[in-house]
Protein backbone atom coordinates (compact mmCIF):
# COMPACT_ATOMS: atom_id res chain seq x y z
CA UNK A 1 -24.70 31.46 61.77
CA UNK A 2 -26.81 31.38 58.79
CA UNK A 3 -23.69 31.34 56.54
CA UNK A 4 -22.21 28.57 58.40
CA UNK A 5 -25.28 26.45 58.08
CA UNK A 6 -25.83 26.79 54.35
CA UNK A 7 -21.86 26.19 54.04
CA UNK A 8 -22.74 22.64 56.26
CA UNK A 9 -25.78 22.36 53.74
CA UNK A 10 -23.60 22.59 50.61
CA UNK A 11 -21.23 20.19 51.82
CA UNK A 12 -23.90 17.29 52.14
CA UNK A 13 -24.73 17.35 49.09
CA UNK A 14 -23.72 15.19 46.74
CA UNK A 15 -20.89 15.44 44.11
CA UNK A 16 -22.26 16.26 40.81
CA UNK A 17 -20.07 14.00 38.52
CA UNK A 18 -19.73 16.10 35.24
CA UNK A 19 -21.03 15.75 31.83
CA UNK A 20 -20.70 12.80 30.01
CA UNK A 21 -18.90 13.75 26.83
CA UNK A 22 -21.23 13.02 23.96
CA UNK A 23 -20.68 10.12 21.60
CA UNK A 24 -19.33 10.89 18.42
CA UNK A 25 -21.48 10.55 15.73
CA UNK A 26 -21.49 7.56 13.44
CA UNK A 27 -19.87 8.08 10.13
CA UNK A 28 -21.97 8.73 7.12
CA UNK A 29 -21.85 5.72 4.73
CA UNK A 30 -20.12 7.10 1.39
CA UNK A 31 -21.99 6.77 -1.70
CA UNK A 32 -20.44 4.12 -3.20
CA UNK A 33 -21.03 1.65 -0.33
CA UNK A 34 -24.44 -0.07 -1.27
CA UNK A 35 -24.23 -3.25 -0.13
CA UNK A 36 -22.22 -5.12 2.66
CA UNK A 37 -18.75 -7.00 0.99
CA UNK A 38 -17.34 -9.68 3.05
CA UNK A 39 -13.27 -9.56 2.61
CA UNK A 40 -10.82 -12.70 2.51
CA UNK A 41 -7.28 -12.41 2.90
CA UNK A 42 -4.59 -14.49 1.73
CA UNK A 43 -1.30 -15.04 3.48
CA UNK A 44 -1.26 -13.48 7.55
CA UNK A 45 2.61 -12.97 7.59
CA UNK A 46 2.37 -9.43 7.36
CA UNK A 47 1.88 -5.93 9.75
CA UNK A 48 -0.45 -4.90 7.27
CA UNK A 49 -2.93 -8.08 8.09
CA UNK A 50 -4.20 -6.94 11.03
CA UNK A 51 -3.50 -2.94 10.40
CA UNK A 52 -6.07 -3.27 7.19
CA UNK A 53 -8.79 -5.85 9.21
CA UNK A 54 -9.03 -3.30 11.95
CA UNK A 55 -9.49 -0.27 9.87
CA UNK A 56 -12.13 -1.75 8.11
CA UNK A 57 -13.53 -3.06 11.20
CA UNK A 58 -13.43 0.76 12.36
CA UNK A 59 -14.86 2.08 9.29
CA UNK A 60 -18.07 0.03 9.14
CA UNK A 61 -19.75 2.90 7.15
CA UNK A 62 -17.31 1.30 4.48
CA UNK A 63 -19.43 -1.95 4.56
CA UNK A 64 -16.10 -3.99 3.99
CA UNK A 65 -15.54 -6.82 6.61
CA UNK A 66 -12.50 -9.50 6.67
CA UNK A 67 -14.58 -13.01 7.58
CA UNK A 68 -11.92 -15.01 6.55
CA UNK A 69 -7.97 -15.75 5.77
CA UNK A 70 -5.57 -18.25 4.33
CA UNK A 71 -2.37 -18.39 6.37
CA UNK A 72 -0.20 -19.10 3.41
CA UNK A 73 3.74 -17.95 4.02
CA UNK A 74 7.10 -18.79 2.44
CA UNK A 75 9.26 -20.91 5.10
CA UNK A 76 12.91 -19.56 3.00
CA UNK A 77 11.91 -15.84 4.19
CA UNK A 78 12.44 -15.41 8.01
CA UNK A 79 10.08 -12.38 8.31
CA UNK A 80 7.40 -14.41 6.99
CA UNK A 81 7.72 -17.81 8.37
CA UNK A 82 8.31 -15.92 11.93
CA UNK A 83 5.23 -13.77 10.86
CA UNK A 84 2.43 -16.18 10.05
CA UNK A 85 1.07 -18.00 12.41
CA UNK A 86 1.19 -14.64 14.90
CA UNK A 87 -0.86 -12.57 12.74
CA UNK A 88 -3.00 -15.28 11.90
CA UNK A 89 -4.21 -16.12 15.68
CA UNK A 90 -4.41 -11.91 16.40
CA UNK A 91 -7.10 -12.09 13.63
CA UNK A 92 -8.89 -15.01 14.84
CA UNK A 93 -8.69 -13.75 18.50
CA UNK A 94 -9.79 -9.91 17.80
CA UNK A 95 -11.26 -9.68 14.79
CA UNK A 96 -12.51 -13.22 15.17
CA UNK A 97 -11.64 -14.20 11.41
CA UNK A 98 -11.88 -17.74 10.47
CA UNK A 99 -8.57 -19.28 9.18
CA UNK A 100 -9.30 -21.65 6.39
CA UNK A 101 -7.34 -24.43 4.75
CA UNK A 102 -7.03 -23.48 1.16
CA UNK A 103 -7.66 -20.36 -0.92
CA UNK A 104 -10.51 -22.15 -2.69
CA UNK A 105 -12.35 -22.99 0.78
CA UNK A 106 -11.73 -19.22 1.13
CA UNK A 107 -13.25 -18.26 -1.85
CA UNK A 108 -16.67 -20.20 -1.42
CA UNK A 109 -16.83 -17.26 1.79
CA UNK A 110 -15.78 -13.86 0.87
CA UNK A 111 -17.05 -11.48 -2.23
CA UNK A 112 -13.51 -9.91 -2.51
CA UNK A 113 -9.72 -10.42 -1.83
CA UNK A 114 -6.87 -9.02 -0.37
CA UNK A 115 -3.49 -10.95 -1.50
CA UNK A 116 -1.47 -9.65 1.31
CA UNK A 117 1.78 -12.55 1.46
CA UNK A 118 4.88 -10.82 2.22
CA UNK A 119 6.19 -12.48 -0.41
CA UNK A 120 5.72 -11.31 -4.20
CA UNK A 121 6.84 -14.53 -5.77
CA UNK A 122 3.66 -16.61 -4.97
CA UNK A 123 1.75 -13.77 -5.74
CA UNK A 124 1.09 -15.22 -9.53
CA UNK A 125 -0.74 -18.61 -8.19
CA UNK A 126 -2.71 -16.89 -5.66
CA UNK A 127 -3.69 -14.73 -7.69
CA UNK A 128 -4.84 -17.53 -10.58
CA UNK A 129 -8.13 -19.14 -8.75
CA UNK A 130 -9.23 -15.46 -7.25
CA UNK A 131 -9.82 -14.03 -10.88
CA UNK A 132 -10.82 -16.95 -12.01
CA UNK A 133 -13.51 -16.94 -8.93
CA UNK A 134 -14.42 -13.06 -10.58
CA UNK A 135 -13.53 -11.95 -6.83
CA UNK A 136 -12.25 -8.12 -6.95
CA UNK A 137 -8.53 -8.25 -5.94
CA UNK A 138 -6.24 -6.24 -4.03
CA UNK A 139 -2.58 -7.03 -4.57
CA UNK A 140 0.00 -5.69 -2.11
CA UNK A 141 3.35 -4.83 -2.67
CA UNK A 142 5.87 -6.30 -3.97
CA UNK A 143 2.88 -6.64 -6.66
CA UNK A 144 5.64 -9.19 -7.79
CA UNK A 145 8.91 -10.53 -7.44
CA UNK A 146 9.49 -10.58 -11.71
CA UNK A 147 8.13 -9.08 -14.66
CA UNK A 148 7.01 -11.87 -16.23
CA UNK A 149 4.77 -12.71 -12.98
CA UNK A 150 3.60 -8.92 -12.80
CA UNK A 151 2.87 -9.36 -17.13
CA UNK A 152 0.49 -12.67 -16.59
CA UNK A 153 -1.17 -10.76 -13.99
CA UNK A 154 -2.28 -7.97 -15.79
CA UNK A 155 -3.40 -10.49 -18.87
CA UNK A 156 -5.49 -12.85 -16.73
CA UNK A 157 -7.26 -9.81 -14.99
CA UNK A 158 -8.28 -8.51 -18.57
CA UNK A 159 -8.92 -12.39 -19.67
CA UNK A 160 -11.32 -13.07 -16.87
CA UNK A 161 -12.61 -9.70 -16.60
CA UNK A 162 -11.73 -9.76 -12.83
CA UNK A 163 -10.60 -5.95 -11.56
CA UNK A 164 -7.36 -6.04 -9.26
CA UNK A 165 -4.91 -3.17 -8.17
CA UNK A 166 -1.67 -3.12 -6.60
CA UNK A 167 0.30 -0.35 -4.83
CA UNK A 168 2.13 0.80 -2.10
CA UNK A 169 0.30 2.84 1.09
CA UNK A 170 2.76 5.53 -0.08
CA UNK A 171 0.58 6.18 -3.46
CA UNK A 172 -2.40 7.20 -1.34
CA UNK A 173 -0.58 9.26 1.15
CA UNK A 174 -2.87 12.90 1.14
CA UNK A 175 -0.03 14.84 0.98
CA UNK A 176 1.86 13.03 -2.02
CA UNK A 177 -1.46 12.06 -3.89
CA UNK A 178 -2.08 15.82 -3.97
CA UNK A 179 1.30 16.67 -5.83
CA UNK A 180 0.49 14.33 -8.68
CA UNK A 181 -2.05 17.30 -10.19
CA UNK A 182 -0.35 20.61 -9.29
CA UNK A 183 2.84 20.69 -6.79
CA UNK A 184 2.90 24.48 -6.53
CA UNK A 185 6.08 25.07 -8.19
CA UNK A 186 5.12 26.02 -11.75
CA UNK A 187 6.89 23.67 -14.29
CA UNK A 188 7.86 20.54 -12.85
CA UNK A 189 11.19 19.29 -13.93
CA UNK A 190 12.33 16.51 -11.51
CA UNK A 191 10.85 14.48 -8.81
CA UNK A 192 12.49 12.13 -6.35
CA UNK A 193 11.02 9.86 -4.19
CA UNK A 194 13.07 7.96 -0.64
CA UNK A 195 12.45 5.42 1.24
CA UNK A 196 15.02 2.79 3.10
CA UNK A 197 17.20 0.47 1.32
CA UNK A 198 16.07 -3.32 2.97
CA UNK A 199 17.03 -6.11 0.74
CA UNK A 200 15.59 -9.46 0.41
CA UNK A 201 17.67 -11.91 -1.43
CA UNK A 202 14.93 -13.75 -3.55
CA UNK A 203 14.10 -10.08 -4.94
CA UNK A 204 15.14 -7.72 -6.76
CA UNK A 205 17.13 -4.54 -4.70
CA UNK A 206 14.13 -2.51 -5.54
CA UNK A 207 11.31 -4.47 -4.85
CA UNK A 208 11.25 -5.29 -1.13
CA UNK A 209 11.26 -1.80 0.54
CA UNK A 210 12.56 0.47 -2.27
CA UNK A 211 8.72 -0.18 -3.50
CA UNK A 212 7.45 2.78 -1.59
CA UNK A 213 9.73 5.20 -2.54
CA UNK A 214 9.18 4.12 -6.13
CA UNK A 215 5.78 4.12 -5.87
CA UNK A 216 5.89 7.84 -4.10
CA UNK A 217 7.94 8.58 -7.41
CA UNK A 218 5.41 7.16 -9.52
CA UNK A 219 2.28 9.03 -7.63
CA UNK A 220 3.85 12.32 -8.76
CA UNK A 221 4.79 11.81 -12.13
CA UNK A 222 2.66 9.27 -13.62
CA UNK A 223 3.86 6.93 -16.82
CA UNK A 224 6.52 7.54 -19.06
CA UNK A 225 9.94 6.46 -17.93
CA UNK A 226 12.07 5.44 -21.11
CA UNK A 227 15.40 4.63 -19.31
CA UNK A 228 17.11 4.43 -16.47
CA UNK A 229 20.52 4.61 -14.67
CA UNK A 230 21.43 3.15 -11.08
CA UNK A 231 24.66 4.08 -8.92
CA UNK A 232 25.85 4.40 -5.23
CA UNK A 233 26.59 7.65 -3.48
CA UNK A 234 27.78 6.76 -0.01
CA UNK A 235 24.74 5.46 2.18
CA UNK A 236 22.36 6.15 -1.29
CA UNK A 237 21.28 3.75 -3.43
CA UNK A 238 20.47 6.27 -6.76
CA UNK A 239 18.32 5.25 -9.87
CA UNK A 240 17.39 8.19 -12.04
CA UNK A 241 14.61 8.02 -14.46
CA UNK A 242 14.59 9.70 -17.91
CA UNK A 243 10.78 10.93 -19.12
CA UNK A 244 9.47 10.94 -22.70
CA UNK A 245 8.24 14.60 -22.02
CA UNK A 246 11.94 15.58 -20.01
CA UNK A 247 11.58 15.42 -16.53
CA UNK A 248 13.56 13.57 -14.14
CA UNK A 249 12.50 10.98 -11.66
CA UNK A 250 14.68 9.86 -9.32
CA UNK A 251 14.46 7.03 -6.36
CA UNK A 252 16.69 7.60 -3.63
CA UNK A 253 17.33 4.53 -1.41
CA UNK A 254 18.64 5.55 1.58
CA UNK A 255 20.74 2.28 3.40
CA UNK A 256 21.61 4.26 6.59
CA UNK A 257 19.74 7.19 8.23
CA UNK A 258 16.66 9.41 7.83
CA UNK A 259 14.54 8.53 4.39
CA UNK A 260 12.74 11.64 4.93
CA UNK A 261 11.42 13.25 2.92
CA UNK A 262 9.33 10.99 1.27
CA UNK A 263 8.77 12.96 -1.54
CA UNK A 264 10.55 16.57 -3.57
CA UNK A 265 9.37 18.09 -6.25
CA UNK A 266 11.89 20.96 -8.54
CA UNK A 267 10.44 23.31 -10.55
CA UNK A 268 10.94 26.49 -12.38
CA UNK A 269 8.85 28.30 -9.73
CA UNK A 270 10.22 26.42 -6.81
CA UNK A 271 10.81 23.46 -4.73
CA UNK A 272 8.28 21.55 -2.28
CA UNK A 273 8.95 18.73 0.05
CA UNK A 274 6.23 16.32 2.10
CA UNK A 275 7.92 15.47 5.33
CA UNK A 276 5.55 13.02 6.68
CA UNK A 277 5.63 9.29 6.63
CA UNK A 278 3.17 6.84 6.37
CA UNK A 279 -0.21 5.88 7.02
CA UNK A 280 -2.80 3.00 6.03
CA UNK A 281 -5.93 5.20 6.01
CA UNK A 282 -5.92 6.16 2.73
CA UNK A 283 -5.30 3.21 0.84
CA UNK A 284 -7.78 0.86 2.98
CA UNK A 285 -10.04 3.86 2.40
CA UNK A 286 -9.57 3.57 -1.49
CA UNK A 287 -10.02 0.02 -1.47
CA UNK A 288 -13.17 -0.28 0.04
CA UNK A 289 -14.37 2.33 -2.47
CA UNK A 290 -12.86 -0.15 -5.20
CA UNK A 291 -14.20 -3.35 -3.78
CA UNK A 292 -17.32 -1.58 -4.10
CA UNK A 293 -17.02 0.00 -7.65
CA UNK A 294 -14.88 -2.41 -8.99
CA UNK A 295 -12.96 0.20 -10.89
CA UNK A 296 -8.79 0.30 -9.94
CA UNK A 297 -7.52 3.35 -8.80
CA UNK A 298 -4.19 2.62 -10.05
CA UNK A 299 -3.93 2.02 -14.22
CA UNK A 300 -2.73 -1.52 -14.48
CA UNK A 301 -0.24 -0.64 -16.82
CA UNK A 302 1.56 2.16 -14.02
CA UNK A 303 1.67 -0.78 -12.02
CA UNK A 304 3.48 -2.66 -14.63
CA UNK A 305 5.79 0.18 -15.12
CA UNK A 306 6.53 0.40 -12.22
CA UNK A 307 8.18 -2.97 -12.36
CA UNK A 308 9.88 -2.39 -15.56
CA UNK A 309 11.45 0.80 -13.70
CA UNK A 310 12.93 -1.73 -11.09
CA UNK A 311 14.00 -4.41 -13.04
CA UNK A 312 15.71 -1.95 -15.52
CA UNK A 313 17.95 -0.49 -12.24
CA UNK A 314 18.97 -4.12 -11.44
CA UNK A 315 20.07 -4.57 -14.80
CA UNK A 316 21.82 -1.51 -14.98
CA UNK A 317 23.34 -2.01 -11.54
CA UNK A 318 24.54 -5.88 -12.90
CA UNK A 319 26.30 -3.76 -15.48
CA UNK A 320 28.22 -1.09 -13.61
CA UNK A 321 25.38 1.94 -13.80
CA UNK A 322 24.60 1.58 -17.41
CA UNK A 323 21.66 3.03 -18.93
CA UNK A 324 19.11 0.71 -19.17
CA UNK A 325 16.01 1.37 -21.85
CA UNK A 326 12.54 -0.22 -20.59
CA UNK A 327 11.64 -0.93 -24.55
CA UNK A 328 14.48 -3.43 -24.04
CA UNK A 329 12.85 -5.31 -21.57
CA UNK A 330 9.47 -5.53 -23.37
């Protein structure tokens, strides 16, 4: 009887809901964040418009916030002119960015800049007022749709003083930034870097979505190219790269299929390969830290390599795989 009464007992009570799980603590706020940076953006016909704004909106210990943006877009490129005016209402309506008319009603609101068009070829007159504003730049890829654009760049960033980089997310991937300083296979003696083949007719083959696996390239090896060679292997698009100090760097752009893996590295100990694809983390990381600083990351003169290395492969493509030298385009 007893037992039956504390069992009736038990079951009045009440349910005890369980433990709230315990909020996460806030991030620490990095060392080079001292101050709060509002961001602008120019040109919202991009993924990566809203992908950056809300990682720095999740990152507040980063101190970087987008306040404003410039729709921009280039009506001849369907992925941009289809592009724009979405992204540009997805930032006003979660982010609650203010669109602005022009980039110089943009620049009277925001300490730094984030040129994100889709488009590289407008890139050059965006670019113009925001260094000559002093504004810290970030320049997304293509960096360019030209050398000669990517050349006047680089001058009127050291004319004006104004800091800018430009790169790919793949360059800040953790696992193919860490195989630029020791891969784990002794001597390195060729690199090769993938990514998928999409063209874009008022660019070069290269520059559109061959940039990442360029840039992957670049990440590993650095500077140095002195010529290179371009030819087709069934559903690969090959451009191999010739070293001062005798590697090999190769960009594999893959038309059909699987561009995994990102990155391999040969060497006389062994081979490695990073399987993974990509992220925005770390770059958006790295360029709050460089808003901050105001010291690039990326060596404006890689950058500019960079763009030699695909130019040279569209020349040598235009003349049936011939080696191409970069002193010849400089």
């Amino acid at each position: 009887m007893r037992t039956l009464t504390a069992m009736l007992c038990l079951l009045a009570l009440p349910a005890i809901a369980p433990a709230a799980e315990a909020p996460k603590p806030a991030a620490e706020t990095p060392p080079w964040a001292a101050t709060d940076l509002r961001a602008g953006i120019i040109g919202t016909d991009t993924s990566h418009v809203p992908a950056f704004t809300g990682l720095f909106a999740r990152h507040p210990e980063w101190r970087v916030k987008v306040v404003a943006a410039f729709k921009g877009g280039s009506p001849d490129i369907p992925s941009s002119a289809d592009r724009v005016e979405k992204y540009a209402k997805q930032l006003q309506d979660q982010y609650g960015v203010e669109i602005v008319p022009t980039i110089e009603a943009l620049l009277s609101k925001v300490d730094v800049v984030l040129i994100e068009s889709v488009d590289g070829r407008p890139h050059l007159e965006q670019a113009r007022p925001v260094f000559a504003a002093g504004k810290p730049c970030f320049i997304d890829k293509p960096f360019t749709a030209g050398l000669a654009d990517a050349r006047e760049i680089v001058r009127l960033s050291k004319e004006t003083g104004t800091p800018f980089f430009s790169c790919s997310c793949a360059r800040f991937q953790p696992e193919v930034f860490a195989l630029r300083g020791d891969a784990g296979v002794g001597k390195v003696t060729k690199v090769q870097g993938s990514s998928p083949m999409n063209l874009e007719p008022h660019h070069g083959d290269l520059f559109w979505y061959g940039i990442h696996g360029v840039e992957a390239l670049y990440t590993v090896m650095g500077p140095g190219c002195v010529s290179v060679s371009r030819k087709t292997e069934g559903d690969f698009d090959i451009t191999t790269g010739q070293w001062k100090d005798g590697r090999v760097g190769v960009f594999r752009g893959v038309k059909k299929g699987d561009y995994k893996p990102v990155v391999t590295v040969w060497g006389d100990k062994g081979t490695v390969q990073t399987e993974k694809g990509f992220s925005y983390d770390g770059l958006v990381r790295t360029m709050a830290e460089f808003f901050h600083t105001r010291k690039p990351p990326v060596d404006p003169q890689e950058t500019l390599e960079i763009i030699e290395f695909m130019t040279a492969a569209q020349v040598s493509k235009d003349r049936g795989g011939a080696e191409v030298r970069l002193d010849e385009l400089r």
